[in-house]
N, C-alpha and C. Protein backbone atom coordinates (compact mmCIF):
# COMPACT_ATOMS: atom_id res chain seq x y z
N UNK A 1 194.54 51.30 54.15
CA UNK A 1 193.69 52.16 54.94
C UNK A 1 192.26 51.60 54.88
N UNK A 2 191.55 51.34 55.95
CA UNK A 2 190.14 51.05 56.18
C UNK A 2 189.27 51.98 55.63
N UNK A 3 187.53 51.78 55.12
CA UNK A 3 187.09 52.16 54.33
C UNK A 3 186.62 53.47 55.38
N UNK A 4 186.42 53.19 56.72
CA UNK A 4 185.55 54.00 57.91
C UNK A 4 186.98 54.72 58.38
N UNK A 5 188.29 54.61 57.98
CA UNK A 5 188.83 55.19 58.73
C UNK A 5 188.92 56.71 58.23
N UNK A 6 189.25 57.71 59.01
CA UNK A 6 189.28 59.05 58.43
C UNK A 6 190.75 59.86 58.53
N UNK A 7 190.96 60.99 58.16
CA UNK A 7 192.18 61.28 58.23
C UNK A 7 191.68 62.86 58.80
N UNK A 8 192.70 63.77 59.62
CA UNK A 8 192.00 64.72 60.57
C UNK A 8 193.32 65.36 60.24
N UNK A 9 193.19 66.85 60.03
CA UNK A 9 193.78 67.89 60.05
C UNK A 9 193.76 69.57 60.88
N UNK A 10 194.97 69.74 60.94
CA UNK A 10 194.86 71.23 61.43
C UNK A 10 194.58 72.33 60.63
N UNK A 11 194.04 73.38 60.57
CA UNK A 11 193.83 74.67 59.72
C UNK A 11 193.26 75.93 60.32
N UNK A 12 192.66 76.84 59.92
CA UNK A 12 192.23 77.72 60.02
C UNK A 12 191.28 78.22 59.07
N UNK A 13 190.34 78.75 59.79
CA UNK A 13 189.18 78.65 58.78
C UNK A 13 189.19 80.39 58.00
N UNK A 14 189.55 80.46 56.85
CA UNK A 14 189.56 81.88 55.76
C UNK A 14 188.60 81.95 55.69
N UNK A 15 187.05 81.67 55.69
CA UNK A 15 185.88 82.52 55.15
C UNK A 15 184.82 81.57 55.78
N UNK A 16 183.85 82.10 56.03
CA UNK A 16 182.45 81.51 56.16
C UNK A 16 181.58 82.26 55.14
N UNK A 17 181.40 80.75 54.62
CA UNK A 17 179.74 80.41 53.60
C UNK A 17 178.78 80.40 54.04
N UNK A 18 177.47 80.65 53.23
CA UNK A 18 175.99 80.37 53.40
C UNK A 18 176.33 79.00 53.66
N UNK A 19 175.04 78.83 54.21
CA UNK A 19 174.41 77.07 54.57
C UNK A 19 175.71 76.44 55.96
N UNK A 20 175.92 77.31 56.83
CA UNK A 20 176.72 76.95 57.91
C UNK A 20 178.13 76.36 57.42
N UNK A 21 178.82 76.46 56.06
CA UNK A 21 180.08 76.12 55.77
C UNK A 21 180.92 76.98 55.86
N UNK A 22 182.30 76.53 56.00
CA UNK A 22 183.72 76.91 56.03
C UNK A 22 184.42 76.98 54.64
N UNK A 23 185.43 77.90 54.63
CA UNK A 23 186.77 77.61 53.96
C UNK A 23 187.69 77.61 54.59
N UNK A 24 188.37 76.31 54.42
CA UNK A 24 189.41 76.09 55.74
C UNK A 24 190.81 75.83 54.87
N UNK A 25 191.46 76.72 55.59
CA UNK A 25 193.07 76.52 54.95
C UNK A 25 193.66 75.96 55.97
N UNK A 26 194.42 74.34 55.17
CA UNK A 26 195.29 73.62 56.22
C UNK A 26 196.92 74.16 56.10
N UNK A 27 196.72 73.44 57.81
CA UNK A 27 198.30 73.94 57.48
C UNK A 27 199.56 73.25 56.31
N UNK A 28 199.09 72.57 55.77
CA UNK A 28 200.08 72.29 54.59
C UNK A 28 199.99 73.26 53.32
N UNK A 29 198.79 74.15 53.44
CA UNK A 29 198.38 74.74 52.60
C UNK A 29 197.32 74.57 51.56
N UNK A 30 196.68 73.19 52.02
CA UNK A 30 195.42 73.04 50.66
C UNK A 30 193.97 73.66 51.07
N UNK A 31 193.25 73.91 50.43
CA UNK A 31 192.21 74.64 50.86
C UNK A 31 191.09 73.57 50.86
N UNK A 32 189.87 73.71 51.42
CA UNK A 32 188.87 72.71 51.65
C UNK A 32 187.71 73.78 51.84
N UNK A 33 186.48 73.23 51.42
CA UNK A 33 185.03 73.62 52.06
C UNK A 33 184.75 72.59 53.49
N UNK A 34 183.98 72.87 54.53
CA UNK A 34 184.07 72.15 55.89
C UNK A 34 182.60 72.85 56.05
N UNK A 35 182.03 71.73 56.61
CA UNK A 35 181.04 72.24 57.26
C UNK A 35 181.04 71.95 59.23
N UNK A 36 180.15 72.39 60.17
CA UNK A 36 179.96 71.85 61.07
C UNK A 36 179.50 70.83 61.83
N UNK A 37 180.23 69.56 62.35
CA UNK A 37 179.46 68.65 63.61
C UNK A 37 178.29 68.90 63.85
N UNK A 38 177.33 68.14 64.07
CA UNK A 38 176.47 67.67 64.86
C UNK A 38 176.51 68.35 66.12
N UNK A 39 178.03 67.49 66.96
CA UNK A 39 177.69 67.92 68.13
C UNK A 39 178.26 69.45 68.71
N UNK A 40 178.93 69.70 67.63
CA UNK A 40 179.12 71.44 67.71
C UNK A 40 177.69 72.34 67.62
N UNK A 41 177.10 71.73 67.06
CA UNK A 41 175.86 72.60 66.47
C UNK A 41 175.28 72.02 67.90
N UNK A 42 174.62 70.73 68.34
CA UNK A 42 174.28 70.74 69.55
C UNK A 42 174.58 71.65 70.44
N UNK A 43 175.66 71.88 70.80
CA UNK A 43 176.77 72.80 72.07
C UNK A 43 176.60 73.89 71.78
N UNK A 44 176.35 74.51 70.65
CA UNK A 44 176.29 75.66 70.35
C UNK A 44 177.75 76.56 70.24
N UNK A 45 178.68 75.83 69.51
CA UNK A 45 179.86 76.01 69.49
C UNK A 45 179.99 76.82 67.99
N UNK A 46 179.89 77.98 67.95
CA UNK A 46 180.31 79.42 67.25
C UNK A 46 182.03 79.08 66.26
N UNK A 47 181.68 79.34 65.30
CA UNK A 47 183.19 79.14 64.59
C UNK A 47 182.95 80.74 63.76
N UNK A 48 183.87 81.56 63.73
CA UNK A 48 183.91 82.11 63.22
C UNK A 48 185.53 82.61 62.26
N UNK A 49 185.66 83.84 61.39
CA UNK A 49 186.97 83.40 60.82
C UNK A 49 187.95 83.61 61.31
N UNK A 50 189.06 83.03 61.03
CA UNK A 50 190.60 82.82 61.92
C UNK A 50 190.63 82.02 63.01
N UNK A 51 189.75 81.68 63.72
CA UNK A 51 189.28 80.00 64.28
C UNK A 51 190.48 79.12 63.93
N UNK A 52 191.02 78.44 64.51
CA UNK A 52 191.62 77.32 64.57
C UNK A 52 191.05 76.13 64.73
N UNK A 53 190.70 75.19 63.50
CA UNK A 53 189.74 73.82 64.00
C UNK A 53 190.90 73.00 63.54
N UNK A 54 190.03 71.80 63.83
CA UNK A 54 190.31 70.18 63.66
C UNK A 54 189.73 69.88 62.48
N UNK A 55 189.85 69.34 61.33
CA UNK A 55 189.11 68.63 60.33
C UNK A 55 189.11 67.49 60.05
N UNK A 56 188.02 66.79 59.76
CA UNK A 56 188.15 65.11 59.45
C UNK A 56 187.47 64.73 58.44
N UNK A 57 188.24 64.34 57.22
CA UNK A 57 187.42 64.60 56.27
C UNK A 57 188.37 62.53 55.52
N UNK A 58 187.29 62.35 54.56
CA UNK A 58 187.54 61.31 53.68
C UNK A 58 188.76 61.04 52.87
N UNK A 59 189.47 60.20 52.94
CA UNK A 59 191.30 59.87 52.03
C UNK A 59 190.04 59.69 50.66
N UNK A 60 188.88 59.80 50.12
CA UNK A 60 188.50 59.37 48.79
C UNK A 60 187.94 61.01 48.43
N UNK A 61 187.99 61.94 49.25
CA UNK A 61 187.22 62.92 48.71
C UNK A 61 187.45 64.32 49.17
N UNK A 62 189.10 65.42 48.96
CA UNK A 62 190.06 65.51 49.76
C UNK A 62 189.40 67.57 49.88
N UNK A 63 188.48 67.43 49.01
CA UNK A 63 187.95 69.06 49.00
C UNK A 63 186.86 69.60 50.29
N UNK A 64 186.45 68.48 50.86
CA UNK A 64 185.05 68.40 51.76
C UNK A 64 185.77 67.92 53.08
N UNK A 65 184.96 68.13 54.22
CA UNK A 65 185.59 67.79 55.43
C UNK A 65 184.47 68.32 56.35
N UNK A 66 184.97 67.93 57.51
CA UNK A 66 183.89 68.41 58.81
C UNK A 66 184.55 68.84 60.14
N UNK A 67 184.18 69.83 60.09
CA UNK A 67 184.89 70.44 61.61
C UNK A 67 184.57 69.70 62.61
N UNK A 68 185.44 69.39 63.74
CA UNK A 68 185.07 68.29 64.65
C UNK A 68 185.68 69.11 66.03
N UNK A 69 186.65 70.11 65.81
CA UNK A 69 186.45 70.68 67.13
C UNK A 69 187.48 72.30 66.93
N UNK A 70 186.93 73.15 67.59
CA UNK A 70 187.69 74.32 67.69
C UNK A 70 188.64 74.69 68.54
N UNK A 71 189.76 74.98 68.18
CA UNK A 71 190.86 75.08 69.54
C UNK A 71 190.67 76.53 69.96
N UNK A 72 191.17 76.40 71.34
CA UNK A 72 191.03 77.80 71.87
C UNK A 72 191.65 79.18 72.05
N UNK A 73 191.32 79.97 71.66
CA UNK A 73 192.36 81.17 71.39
C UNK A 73 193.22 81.43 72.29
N UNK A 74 194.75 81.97 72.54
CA UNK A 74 195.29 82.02 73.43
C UNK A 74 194.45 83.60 74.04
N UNK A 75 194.39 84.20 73.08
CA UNK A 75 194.29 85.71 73.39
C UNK A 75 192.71 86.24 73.96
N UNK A 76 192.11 85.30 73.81
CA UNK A 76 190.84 85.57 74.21
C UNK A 76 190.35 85.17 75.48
N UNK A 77 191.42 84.00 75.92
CA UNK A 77 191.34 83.28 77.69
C UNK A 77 192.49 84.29 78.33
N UNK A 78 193.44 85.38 78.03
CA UNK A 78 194.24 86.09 78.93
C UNK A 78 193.74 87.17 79.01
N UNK A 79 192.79 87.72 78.32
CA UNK A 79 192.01 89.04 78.79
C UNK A 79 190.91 88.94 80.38
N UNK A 80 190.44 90.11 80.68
CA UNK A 80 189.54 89.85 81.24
C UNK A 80 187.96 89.48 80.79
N UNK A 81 186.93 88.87 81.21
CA UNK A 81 186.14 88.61 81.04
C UNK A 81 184.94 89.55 80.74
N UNK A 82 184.19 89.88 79.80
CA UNK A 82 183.20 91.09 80.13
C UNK A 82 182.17 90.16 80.99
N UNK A 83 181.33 91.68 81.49
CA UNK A 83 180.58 91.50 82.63
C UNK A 83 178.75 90.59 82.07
N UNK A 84 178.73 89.80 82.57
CA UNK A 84 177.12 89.12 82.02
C UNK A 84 176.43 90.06 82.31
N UNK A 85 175.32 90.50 81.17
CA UNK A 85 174.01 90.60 81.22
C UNK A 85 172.43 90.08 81.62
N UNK A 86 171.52 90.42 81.75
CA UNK A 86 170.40 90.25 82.73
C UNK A 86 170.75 89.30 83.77
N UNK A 87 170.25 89.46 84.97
CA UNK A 87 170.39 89.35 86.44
C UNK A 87 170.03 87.67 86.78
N UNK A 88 170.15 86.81 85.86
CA UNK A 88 169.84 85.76 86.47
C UNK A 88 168.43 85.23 86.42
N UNK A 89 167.97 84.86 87.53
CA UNK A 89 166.73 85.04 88.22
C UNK A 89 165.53 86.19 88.24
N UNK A 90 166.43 87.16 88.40
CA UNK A 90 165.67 88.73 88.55
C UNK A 90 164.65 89.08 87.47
N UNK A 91 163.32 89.07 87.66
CA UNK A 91 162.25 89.37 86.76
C UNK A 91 162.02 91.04 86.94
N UNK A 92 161.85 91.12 85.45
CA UNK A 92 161.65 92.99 85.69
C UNK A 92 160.15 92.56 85.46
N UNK A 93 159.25 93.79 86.05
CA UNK A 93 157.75 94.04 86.18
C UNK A 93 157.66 95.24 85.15
């Protein structure tokens, strides 16, 4: 295995920590601390618990990892949508 290569897992995240970290239980069952991407935090991409992520974490260092992407709930894209707040454009006086 290459020194840059990484190894990426499925889980679900059991708890959120101070300082923007995770506890993420994989699906094999081992537990990990995870923090968030870069470009999640760019996007403004919300993890909260029972989240389904991606993790990619180091073959030398198997407790730490980094969320790299969140999958999407089935149950939250078959509802309807609530309605947006403030009007856009529309300035109140």
């Amino acid at each position: 295995m290459a020194k840059e290569e990484l190894m990426e897992f499925e889980g679900s995240v059991s708890e959120v920590l101070p300082d923007a970290r995770f506890r993420v239980k994989l699906d094999n069952g081992h537990e990990m601390i995870a923090y968030t991407a870069g470009k999640m935090k760019k996007n403004r991409i919300k993890t909260i618990e029972g989240d389904r992520v991606t993790v990619e974490m180091s073959p030398y260092d198997l407790d730490k990892g980094r969320i790299i992407f969140r999958h999407k709930d089935e149950r939250a894209a078959s509802g309807p949508r609530p309605p947006q707040r403030g009007g856009g454009n529309m300035r109140r006086r």
